[in-house]
N, C-alpha and C. Protein backbone atom coordinates (compact mmCIF):
# COMPACT_ATOMS: atom_id res chain seq x y z
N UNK A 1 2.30 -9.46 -26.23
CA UNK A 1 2.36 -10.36 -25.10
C UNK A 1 0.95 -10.93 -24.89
N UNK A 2 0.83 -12.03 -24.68
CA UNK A 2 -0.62 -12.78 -24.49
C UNK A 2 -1.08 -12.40 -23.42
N UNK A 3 -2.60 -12.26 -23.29
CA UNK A 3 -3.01 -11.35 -22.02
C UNK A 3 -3.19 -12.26 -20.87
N UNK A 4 -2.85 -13.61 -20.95
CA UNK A 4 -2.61 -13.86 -19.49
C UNK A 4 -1.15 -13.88 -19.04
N UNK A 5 -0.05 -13.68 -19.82
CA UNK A 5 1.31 -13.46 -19.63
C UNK A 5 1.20 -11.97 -18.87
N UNK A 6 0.20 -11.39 -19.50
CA UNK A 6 0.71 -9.42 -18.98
C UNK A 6 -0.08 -9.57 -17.31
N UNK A 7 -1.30 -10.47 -17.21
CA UNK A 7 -1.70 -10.77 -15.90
C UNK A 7 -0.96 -11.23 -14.99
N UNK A 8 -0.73 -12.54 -15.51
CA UNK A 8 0.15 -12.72 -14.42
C UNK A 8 1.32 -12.00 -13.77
N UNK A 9 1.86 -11.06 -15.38
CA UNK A 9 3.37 -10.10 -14.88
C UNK A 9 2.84 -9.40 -13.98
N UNK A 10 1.62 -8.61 -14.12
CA UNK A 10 0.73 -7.33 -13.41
C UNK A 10 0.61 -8.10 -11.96
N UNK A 11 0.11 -9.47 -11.73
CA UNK A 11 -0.51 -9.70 -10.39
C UNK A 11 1.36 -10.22 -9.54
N UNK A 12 2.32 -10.75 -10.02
CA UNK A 12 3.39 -10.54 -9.57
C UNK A 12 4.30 -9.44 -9.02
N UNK A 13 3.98 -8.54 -9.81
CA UNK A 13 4.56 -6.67 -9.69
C UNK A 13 3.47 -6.59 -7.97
N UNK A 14 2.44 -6.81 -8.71
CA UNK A 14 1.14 -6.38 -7.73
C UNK A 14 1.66 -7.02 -6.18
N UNK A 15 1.93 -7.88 -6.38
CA UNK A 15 2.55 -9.13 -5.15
C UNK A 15 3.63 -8.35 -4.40
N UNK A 16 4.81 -7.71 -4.96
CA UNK A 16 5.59 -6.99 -4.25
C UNK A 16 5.26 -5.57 -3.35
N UNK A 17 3.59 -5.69 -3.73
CA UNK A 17 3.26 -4.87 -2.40
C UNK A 17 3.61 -5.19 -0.80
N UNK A 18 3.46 -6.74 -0.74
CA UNK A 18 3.72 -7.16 0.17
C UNK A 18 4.78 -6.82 1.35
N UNK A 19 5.99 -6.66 0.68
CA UNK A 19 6.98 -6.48 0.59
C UNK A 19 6.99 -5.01 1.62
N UNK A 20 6.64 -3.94 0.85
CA UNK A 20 6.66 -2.75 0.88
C UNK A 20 5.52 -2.41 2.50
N UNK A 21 4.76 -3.23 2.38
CA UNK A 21 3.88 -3.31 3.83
C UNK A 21 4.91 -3.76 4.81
N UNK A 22 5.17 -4.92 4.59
CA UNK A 22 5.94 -5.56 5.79
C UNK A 22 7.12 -4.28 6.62
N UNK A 23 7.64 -4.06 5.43
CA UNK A 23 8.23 -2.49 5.97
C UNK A 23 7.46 -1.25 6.64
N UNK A 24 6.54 -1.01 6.14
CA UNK A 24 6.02 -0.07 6.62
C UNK A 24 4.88 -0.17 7.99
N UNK A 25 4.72 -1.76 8.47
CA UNK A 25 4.29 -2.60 9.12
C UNK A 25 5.60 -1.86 10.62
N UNK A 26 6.47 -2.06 9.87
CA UNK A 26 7.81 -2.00 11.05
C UNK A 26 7.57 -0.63 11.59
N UNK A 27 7.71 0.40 10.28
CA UNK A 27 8.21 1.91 11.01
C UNK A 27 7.27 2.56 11.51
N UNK A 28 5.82 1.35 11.55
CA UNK A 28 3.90 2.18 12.44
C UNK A 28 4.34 1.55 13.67
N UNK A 29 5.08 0.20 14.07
CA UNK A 29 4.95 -0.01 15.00
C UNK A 29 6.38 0.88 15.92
N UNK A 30 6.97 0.88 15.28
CA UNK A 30 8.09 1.87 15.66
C UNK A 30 7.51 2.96 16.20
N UNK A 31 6.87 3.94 15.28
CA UNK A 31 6.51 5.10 15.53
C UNK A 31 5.59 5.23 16.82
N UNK A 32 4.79 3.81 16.99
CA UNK A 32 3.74 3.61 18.06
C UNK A 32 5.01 3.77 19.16
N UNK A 33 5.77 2.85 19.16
CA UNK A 33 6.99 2.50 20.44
C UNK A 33 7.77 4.22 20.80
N UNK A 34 7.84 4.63 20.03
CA UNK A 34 8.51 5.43 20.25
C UNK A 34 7.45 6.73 20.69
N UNK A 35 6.32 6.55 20.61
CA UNK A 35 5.20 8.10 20.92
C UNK A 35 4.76 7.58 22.08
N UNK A 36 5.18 6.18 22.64
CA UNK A 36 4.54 5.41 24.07
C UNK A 36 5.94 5.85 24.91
N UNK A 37 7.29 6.38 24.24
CA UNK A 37 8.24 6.73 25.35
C UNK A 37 8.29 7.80 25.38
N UNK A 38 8.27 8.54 24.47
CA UNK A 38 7.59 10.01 24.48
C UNK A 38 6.81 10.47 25.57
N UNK A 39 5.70 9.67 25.37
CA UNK A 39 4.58 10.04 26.50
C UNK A 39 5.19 9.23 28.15
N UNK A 40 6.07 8.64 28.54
CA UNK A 40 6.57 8.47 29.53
C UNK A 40 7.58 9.18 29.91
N UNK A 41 7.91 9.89 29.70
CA UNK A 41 9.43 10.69 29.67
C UNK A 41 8.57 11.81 30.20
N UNK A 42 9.46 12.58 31.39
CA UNK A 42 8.83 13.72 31.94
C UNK A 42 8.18 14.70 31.42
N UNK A 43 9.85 15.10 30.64
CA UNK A 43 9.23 16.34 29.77
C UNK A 43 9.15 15.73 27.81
N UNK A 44 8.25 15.45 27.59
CA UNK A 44 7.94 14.52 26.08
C UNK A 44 8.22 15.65 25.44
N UNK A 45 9.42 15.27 24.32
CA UNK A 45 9.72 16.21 23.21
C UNK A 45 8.11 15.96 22.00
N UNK A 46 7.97 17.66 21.81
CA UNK A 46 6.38 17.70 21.25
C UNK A 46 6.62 17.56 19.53
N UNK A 47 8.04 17.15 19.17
CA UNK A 47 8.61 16.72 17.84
C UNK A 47 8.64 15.43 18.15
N UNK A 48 9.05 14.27 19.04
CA UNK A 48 8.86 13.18 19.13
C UNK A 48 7.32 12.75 18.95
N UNK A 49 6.49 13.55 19.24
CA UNK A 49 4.90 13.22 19.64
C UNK A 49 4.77 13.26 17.99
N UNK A 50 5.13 14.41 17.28
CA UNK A 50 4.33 14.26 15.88
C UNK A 50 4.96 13.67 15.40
N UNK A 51 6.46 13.07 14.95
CA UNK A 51 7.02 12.08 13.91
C UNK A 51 6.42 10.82 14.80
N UNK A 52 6.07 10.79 15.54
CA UNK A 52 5.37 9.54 16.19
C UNK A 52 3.93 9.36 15.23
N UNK A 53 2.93 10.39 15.50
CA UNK A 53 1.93 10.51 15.27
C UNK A 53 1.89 10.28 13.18
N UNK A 54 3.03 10.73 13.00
CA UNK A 54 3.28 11.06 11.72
C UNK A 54 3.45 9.36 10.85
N UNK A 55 3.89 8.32 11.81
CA UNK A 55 4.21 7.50 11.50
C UNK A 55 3.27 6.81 11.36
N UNK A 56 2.57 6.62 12.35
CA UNK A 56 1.59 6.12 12.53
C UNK A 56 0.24 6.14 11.82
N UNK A 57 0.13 7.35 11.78
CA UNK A 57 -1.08 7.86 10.52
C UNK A 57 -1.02 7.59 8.71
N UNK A 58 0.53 7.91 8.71
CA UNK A 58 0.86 7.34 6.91
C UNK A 58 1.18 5.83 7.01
N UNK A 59 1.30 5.32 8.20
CA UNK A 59 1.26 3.39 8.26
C UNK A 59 -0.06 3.05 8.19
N UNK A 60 -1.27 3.46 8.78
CA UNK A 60 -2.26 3.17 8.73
C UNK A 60 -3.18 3.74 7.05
N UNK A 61 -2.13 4.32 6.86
CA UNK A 61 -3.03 5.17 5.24
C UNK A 61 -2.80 4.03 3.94
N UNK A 62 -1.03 3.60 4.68
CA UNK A 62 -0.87 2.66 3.88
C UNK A 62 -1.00 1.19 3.70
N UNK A 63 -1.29 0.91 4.83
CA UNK A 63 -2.24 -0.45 5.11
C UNK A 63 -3.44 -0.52 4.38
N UNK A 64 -4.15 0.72 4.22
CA UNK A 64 -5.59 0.45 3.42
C UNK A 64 -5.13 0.27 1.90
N UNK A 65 -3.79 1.22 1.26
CA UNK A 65 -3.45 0.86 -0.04
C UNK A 65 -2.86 -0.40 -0.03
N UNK A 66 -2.21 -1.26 0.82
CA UNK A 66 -1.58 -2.66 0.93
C UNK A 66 -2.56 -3.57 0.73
N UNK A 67 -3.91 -3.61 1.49
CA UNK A 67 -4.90 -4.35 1.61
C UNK A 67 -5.61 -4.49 0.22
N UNK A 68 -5.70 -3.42 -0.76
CA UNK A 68 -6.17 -3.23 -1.81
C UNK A 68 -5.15 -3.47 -3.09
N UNK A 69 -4.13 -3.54 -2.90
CA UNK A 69 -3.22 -4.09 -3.94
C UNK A 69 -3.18 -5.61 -3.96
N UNK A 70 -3.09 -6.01 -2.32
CA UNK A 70 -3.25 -7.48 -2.25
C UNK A 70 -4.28 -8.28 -2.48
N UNK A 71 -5.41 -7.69 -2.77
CA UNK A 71 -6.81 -7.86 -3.25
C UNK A 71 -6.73 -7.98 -4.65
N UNK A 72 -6.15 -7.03 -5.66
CA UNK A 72 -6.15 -6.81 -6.80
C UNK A 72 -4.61 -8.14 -7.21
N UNK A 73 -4.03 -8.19 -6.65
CA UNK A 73 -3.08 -8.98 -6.85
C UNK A 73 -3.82 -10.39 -6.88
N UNK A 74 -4.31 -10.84 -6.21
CA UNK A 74 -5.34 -12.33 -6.21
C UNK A 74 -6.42 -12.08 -7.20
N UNK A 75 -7.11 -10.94 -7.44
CA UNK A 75 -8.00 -11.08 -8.60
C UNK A 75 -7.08 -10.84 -9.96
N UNK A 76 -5.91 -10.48 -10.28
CA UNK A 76 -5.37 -11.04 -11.49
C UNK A 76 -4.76 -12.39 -11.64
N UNK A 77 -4.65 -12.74 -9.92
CA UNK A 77 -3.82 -14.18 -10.63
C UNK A 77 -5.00 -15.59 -10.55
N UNK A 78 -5.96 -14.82 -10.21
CA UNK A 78 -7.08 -15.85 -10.64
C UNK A 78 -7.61 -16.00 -11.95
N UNK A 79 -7.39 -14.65 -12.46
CA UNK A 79 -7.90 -14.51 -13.51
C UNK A 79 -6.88 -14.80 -14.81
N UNK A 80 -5.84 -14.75 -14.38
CA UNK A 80 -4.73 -15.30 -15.51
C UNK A 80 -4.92 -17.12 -15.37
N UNK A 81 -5.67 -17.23 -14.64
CA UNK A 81 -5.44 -19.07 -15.23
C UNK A 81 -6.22 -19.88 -15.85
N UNK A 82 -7.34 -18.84 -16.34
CA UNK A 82 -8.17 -19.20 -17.41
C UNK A 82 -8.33 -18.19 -18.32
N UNK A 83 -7.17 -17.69 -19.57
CA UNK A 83 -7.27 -16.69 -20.09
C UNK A 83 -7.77 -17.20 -21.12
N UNK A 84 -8.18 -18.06 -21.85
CA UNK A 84 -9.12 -18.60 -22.90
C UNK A 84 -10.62 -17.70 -22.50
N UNK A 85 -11.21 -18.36 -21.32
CA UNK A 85 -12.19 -17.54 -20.79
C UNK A 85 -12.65 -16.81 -20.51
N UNK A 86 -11.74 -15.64 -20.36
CA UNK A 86 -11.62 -14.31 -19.72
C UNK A 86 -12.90 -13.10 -19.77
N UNK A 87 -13.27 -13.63 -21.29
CA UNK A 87 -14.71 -12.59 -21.49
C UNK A 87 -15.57 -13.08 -20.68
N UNK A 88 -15.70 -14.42 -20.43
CA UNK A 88 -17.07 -14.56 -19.11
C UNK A 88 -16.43 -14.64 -17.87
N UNK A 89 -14.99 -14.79 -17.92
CA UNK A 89 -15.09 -14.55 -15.91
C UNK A 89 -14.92 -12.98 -15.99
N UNK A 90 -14.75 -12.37 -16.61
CA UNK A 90 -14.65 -10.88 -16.51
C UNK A 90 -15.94 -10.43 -16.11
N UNK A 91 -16.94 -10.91 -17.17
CA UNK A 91 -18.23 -10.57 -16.77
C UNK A 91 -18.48 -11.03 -15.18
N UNK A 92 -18.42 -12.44 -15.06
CA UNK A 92 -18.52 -12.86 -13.92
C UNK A 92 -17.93 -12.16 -12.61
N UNK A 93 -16.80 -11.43 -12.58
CA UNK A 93 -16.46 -10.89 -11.82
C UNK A 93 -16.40 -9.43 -11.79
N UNK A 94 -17.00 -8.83 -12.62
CA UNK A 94 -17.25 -7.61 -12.63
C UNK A 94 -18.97 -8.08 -11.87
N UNK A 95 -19.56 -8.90 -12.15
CA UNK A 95 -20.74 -9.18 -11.51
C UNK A 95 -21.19 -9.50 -9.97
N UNK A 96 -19.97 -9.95 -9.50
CA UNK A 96 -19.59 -10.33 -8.32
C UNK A 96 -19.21 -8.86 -7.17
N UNK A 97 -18.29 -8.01 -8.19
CA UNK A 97 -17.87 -6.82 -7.49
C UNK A 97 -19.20 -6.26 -7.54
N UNK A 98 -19.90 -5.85 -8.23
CA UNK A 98 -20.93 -5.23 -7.87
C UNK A 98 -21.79 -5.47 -6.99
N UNK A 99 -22.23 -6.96 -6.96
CA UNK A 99 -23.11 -7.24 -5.89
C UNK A 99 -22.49 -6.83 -4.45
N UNK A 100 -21.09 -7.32 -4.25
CA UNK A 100 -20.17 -6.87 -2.86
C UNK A 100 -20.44 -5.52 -2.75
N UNK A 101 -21.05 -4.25 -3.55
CA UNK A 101 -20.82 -3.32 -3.10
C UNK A 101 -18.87 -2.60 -3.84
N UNK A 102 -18.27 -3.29 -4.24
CA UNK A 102 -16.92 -3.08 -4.61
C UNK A 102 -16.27 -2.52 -5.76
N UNK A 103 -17.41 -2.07 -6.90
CA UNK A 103 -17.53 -1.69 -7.64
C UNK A 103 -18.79 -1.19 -8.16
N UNK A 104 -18.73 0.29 -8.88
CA UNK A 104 -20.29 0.62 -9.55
C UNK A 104 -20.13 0.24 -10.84
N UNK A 105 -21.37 0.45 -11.14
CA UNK A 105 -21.89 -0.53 -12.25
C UNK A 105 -21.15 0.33 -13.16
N UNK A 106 -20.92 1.65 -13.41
CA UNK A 106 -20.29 2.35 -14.76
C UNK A 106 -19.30 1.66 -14.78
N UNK A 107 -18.01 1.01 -14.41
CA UNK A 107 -16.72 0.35 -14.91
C UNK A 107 -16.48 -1.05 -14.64
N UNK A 108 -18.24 -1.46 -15.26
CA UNK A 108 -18.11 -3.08 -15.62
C UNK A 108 -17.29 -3.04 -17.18
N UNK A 109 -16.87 -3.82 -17.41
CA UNK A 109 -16.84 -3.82 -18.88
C UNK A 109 -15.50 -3.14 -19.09
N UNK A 110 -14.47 -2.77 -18.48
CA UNK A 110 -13.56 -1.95 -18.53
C UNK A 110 -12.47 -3.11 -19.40
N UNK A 111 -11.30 -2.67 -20.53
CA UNK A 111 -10.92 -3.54 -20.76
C UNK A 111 -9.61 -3.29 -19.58
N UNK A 112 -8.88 -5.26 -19.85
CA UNK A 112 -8.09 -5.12 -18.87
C UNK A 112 -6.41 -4.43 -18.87
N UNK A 113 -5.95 -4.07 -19.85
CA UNK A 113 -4.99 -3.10 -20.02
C UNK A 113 -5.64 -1.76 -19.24
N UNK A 114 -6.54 -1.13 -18.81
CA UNK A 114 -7.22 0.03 -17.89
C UNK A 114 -6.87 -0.59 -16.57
N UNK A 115 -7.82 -1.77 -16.41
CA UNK A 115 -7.26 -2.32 -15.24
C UNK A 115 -5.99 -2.67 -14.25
N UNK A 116 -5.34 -3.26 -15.33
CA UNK A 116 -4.10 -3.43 -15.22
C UNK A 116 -3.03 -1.97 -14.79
N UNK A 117 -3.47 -0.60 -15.21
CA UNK A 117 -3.09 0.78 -15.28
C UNK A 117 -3.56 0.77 -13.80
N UNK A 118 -4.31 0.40 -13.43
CA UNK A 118 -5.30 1.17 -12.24
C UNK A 118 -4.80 0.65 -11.07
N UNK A 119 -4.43 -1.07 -11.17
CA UNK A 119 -3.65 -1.56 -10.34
C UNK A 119 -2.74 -1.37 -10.17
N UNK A 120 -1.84 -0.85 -10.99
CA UNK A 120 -0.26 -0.51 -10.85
C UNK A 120 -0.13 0.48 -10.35
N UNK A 121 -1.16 1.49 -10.33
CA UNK A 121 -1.75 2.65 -9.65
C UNK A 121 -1.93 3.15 -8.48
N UNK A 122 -2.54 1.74 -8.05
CA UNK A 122 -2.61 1.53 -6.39
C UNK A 122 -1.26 0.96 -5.92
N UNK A 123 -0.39 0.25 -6.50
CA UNK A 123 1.05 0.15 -5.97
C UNK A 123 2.29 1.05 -6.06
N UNK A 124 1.43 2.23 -7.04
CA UNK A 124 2.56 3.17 -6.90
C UNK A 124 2.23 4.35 -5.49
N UNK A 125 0.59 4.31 -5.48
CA UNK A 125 0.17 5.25 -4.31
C UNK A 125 1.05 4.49 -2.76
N UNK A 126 0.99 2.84 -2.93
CA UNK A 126 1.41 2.27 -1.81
C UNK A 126 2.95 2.53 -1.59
N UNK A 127 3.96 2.80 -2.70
CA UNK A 127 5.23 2.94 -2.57
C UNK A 127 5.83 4.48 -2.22
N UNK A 128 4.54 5.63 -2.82
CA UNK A 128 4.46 6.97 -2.58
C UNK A 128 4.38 6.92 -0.69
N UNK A 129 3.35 6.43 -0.33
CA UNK A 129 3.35 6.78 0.91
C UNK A 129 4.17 5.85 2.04
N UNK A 130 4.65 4.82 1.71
CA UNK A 130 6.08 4.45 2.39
C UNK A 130 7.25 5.15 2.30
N UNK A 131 7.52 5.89 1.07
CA UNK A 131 8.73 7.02 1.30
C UNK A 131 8.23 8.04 2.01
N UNK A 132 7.20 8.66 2.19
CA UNK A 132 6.59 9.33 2.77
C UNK A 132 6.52 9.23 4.52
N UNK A 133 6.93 7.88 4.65
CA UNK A 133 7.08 7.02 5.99
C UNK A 133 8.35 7.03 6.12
N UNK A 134 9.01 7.06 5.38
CA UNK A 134 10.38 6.61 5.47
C UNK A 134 11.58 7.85 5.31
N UNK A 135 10.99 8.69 4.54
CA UNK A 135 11.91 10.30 4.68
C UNK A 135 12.26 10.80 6.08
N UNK A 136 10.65 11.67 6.52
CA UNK A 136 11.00 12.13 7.91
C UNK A 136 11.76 10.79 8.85
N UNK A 137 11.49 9.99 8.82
CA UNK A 137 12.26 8.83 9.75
C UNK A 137 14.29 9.11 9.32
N UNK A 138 14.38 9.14 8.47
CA UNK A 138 15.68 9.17 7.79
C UNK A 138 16.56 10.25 8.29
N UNK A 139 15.62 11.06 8.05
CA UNK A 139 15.91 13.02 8.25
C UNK A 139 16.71 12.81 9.86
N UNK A 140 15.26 12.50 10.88
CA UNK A 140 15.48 12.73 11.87
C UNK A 140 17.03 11.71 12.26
N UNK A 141 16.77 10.30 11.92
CA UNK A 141 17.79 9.61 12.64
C UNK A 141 19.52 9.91 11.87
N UNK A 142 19.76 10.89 10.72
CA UNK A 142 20.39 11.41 10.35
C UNK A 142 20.96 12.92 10.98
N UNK A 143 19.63 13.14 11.68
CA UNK A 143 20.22 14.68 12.45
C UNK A 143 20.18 14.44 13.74
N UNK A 144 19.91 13.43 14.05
CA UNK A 144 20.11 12.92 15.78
C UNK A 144 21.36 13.13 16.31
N UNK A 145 22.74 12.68 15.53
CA UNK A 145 24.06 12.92 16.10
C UNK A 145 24.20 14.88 16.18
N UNK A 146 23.85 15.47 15.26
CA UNK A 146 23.89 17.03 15.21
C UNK A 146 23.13 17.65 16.88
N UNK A 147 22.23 17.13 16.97
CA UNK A 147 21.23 17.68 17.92
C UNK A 147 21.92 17.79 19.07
N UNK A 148 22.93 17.28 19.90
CA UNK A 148 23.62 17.34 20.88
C UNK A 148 24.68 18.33 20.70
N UNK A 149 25.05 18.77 19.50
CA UNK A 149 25.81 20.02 19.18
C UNK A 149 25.38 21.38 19.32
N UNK A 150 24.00 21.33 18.87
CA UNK A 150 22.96 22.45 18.85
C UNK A 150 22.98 22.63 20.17
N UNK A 151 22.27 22.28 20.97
CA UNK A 151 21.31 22.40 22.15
C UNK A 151 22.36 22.12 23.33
């Protein structure tokens, strides 16, 4: 496959992070809504407080992996539209990350099949911790009808 064909596939895949935020966008603000009725309710169930807290903390974990896929997603599809060139914008932008602070100097020069690994990397950490968001949420609103049987 020509290596701006595998870029562009990589910064498209990379793109459906988006996706996966917007969701997990929902169940932080959820979790916020729901630990703000928690805390109004006389007696606040102290399991509402942590799947609250719970939500909230792996939404915010995964916002920093969203932010960084969507980053890496624009630096491949910039970089797929001059793949003739690629050995000097590579340089060029391995030159660029460094000055930002965004990269150390040991993994200039990396080829981009590594890269490409590393990014897909960060969208699998981003899809790890949305199920991670999305289990306990499941669990509970699955054992919600039981709970009035119990108690």
């Amino acid at each position: 496959m020509p290596v701006d064909m595998e870029l562009q596939v990589v910064a498209s895949l990379l793109r459906r992070g988006r996706s996966l935020d917007q969701l997990s966008t929902v169940l932080t603000v959820l979790g916020v809504l729901f630990g703000l009725l928690q805390l109004l309710l006389i007696t606040p169930v102290t399991f509402g407080l942590l799947l609250s807290a719970w939500l909230i903390v792996t939404g915010l974990w995964q916002k920093y992996w969203a932010f960084r896929v969507a980053f890496d997603a624009d630096l491949f599809t910039l970089m797929a539209r001059d793949a003739d060139a690629l050995p000097d914008r590579t340089q060029a932008l391995d030159h660029a990350l460094q000055s930002l602070g965004l990269q150390p100097a040991n993994r200039a020069g990396r080829p981009w099949a590594e890269r490409q690994r590393g990014a897909l990397n960060l969208l699998r950490k981003q899809a790890v911790l949305l199920a991670v968001q999305v289990l306990p949420t499941l669990a509970v609103i699955l054992a919600s009808p039981w709970l009035s049987f119990a108690g």
